[in-house]
N, C-alpha and C. Protein backbone atom coordinates (compact mmCIF):
# COMPACT_ATOMS: atom_id res chain seq x y z
N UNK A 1 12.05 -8.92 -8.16
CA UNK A 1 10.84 -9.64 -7.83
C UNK A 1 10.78 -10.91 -8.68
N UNK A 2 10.39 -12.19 -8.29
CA UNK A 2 10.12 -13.34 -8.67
C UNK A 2 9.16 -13.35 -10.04
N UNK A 3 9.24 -14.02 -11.06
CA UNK A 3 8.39 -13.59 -12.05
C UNK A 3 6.86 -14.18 -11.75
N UNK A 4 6.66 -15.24 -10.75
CA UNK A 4 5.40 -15.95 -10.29
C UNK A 4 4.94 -14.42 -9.48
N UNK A 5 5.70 -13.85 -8.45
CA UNK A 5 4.57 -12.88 -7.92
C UNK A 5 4.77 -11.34 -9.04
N UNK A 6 5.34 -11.38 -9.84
CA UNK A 6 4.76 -10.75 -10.84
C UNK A 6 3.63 -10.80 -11.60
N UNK A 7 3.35 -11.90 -12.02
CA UNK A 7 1.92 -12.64 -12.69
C UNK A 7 1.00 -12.65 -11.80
N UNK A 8 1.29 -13.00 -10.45
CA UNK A 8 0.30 -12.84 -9.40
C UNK A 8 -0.22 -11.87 -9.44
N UNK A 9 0.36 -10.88 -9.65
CA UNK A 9 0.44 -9.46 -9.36
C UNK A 9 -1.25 -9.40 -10.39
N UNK A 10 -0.49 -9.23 -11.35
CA UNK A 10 -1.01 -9.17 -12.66
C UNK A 10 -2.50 -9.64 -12.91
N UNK A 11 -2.62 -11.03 -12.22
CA UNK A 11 -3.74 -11.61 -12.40
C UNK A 11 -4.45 -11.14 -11.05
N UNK A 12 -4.12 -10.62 -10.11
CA UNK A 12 -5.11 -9.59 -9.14
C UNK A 12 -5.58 -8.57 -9.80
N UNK A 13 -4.71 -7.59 -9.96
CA UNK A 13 -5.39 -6.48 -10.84
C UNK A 13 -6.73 -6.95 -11.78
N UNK A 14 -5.77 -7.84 -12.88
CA UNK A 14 -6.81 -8.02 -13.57
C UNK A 14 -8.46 -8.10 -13.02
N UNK A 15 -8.49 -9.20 -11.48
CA UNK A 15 -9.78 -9.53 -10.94
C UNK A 15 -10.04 -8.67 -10.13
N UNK A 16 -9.64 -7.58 -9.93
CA UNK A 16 -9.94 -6.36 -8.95
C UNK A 16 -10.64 -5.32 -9.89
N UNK A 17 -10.32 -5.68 -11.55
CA UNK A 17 -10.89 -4.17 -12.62
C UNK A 17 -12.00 -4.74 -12.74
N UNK A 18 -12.08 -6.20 -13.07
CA UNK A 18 -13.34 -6.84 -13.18
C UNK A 18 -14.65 -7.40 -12.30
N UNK A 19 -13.98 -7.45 -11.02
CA UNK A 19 -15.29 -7.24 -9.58
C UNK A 19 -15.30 -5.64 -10.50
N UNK A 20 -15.10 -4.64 -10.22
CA UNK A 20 -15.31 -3.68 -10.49
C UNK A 20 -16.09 -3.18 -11.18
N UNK A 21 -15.96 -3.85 -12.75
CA UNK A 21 -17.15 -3.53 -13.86
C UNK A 21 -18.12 -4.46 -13.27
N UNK A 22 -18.33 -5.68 -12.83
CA UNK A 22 -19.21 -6.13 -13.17
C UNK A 22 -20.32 -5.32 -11.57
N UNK A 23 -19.15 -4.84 -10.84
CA UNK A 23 -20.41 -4.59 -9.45
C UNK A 23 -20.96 -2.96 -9.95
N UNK A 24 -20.33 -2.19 -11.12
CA UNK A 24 -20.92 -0.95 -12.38
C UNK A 24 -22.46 -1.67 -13.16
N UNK A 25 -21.82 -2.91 -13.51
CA UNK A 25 -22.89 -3.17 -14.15
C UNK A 25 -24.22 -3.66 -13.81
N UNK A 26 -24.48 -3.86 -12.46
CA UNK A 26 -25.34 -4.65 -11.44
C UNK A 26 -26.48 -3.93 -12.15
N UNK A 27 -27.69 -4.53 -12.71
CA UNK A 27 -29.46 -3.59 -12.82
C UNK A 27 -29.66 -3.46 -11.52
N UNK A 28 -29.20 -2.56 -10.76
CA UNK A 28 -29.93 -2.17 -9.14
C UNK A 28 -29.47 -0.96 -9.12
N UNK A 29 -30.52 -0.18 -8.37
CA UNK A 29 -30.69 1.10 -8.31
C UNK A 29 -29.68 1.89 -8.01
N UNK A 30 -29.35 1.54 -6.78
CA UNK A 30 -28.49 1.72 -5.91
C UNK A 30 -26.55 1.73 -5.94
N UNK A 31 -26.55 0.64 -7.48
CA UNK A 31 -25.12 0.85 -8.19
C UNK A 31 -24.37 1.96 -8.26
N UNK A 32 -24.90 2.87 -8.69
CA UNK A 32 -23.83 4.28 -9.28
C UNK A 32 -24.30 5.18 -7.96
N UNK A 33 -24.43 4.42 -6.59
CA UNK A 33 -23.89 5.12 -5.36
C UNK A 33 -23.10 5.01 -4.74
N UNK A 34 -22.18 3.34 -5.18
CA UNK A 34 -21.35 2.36 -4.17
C UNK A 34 -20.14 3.16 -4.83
N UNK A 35 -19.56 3.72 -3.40
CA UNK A 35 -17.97 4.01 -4.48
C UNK A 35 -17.27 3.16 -4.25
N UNK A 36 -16.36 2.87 -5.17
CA UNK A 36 -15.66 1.93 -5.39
C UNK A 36 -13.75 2.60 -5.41
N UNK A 37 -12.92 2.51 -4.49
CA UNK A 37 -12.02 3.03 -4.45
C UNK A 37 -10.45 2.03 -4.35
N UNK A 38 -10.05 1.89 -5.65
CA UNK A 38 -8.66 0.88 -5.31
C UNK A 38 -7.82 1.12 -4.82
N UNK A 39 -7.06 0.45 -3.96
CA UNK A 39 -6.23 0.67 -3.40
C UNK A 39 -4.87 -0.01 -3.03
N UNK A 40 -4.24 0.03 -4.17
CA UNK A 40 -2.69 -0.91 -5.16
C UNK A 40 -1.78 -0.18 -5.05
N UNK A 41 -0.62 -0.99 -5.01
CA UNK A 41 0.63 -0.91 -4.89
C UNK A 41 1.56 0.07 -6.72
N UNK A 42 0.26 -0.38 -7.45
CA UNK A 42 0.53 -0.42 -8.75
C UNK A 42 0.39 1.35 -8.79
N UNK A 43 1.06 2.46 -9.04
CA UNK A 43 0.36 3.66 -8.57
C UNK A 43 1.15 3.80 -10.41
N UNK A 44 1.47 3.55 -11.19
CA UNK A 44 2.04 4.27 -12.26
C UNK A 44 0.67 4.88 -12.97
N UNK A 45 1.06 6.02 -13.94
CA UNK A 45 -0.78 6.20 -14.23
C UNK A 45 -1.03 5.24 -15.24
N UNK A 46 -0.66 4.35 -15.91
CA UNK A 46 -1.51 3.82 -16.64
C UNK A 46 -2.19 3.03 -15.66
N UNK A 47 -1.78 2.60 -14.89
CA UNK A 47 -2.32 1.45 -13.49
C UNK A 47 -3.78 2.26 -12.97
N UNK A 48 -3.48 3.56 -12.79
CA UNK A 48 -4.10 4.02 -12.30
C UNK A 48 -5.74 4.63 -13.09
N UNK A 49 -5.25 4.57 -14.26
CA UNK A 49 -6.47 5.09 -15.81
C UNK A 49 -6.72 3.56 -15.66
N UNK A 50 -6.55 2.22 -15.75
CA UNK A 50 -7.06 0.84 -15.85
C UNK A 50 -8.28 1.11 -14.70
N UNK A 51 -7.83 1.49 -13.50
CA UNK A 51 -8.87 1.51 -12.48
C UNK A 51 -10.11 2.52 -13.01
N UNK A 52 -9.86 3.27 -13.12
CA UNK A 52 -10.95 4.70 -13.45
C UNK A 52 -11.54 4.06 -14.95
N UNK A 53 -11.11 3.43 -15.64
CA UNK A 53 -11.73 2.72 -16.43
C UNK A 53 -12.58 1.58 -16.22
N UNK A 54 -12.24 1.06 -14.89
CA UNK A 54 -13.01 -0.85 -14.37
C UNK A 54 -14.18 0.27 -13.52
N UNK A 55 -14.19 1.35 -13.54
CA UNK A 55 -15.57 1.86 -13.02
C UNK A 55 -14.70 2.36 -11.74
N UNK A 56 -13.76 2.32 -11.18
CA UNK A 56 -13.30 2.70 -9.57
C UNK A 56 -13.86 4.03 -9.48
N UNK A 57 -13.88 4.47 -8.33
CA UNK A 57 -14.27 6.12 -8.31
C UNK A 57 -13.02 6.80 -7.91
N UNK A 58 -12.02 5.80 -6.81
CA UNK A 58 -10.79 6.94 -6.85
C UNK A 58 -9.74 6.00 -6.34
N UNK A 59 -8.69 6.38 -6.55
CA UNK A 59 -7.67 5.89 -6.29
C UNK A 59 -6.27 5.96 -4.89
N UNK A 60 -6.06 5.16 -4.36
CA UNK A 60 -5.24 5.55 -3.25
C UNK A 60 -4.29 4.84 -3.25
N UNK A 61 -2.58 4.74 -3.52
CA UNK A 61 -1.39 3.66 -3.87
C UNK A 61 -1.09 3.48 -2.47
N UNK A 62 -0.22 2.47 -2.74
CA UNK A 62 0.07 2.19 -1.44
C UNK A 62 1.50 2.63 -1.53
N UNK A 63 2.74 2.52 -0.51
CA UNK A 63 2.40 2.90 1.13
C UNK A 63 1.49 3.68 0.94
N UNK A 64 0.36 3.38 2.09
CA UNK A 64 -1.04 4.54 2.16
C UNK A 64 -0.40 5.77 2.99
N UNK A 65 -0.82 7.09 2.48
CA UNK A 65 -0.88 8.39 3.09
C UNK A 65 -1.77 8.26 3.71
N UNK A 66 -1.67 8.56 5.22
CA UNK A 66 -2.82 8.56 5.97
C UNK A 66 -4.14 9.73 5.45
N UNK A 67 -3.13 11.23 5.22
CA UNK A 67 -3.82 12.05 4.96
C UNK A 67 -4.68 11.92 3.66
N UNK A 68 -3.99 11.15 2.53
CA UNK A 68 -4.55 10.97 1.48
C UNK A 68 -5.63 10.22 1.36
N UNK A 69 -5.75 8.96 2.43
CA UNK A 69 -6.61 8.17 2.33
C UNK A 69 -7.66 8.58 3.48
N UNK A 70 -7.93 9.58 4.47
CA UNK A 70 -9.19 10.05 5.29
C UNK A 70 -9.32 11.20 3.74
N UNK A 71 -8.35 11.72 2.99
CA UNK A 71 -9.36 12.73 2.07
C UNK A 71 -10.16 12.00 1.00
N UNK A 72 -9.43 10.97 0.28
CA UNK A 72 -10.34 10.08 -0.35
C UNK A 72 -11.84 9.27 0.03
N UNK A 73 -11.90 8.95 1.54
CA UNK A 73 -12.87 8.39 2.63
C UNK A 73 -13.98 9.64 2.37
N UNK A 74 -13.28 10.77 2.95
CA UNK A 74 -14.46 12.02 3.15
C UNK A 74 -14.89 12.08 1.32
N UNK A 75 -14.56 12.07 0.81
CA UNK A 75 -14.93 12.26 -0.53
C UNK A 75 -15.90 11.75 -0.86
N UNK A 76 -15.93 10.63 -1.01
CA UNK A 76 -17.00 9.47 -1.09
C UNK A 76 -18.02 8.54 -0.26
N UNK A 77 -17.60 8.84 1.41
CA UNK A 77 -18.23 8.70 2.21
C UNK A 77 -19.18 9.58 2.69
């Protein structure tokens, strides 16, 4: 892989943990109902503890499992 879409890479995540906290941190009621579920290519677990840390509620890597991702849906939907 190119080291530019490596950094790319890199600097998504980064703005995907941080929409994340900051839509945790919203003063509205209604916050700690929105689940929030990422869904990256990045599946190693530390990738995956970064998310569950930016507030995500669950995680789904990609290639997507179909099955994995209607059980994650029903979960939180």
């Amino acid at each position: 892989m190119e080291m530019n879409r490596v950094v790319g890479a890199l600097r998504t995540a980064a703005r995907v943990n941080e929409a994340a906290r900051r839509i945790c941190s919203l003063d509205r009621e209604d916050t700690g109902k929105i689940p929030i579920i990422a869904m990256t290519a990045n599946a190693f677990a530390d990738d995956v503890r970064e998310a569950y840390d930016a507030g995500m509620n669950d995680h789904v890597a990609k290639p997507v499992e179909v099955a994995k991702l209607v059980e994650v849906l029903q979960k939180w939907l």
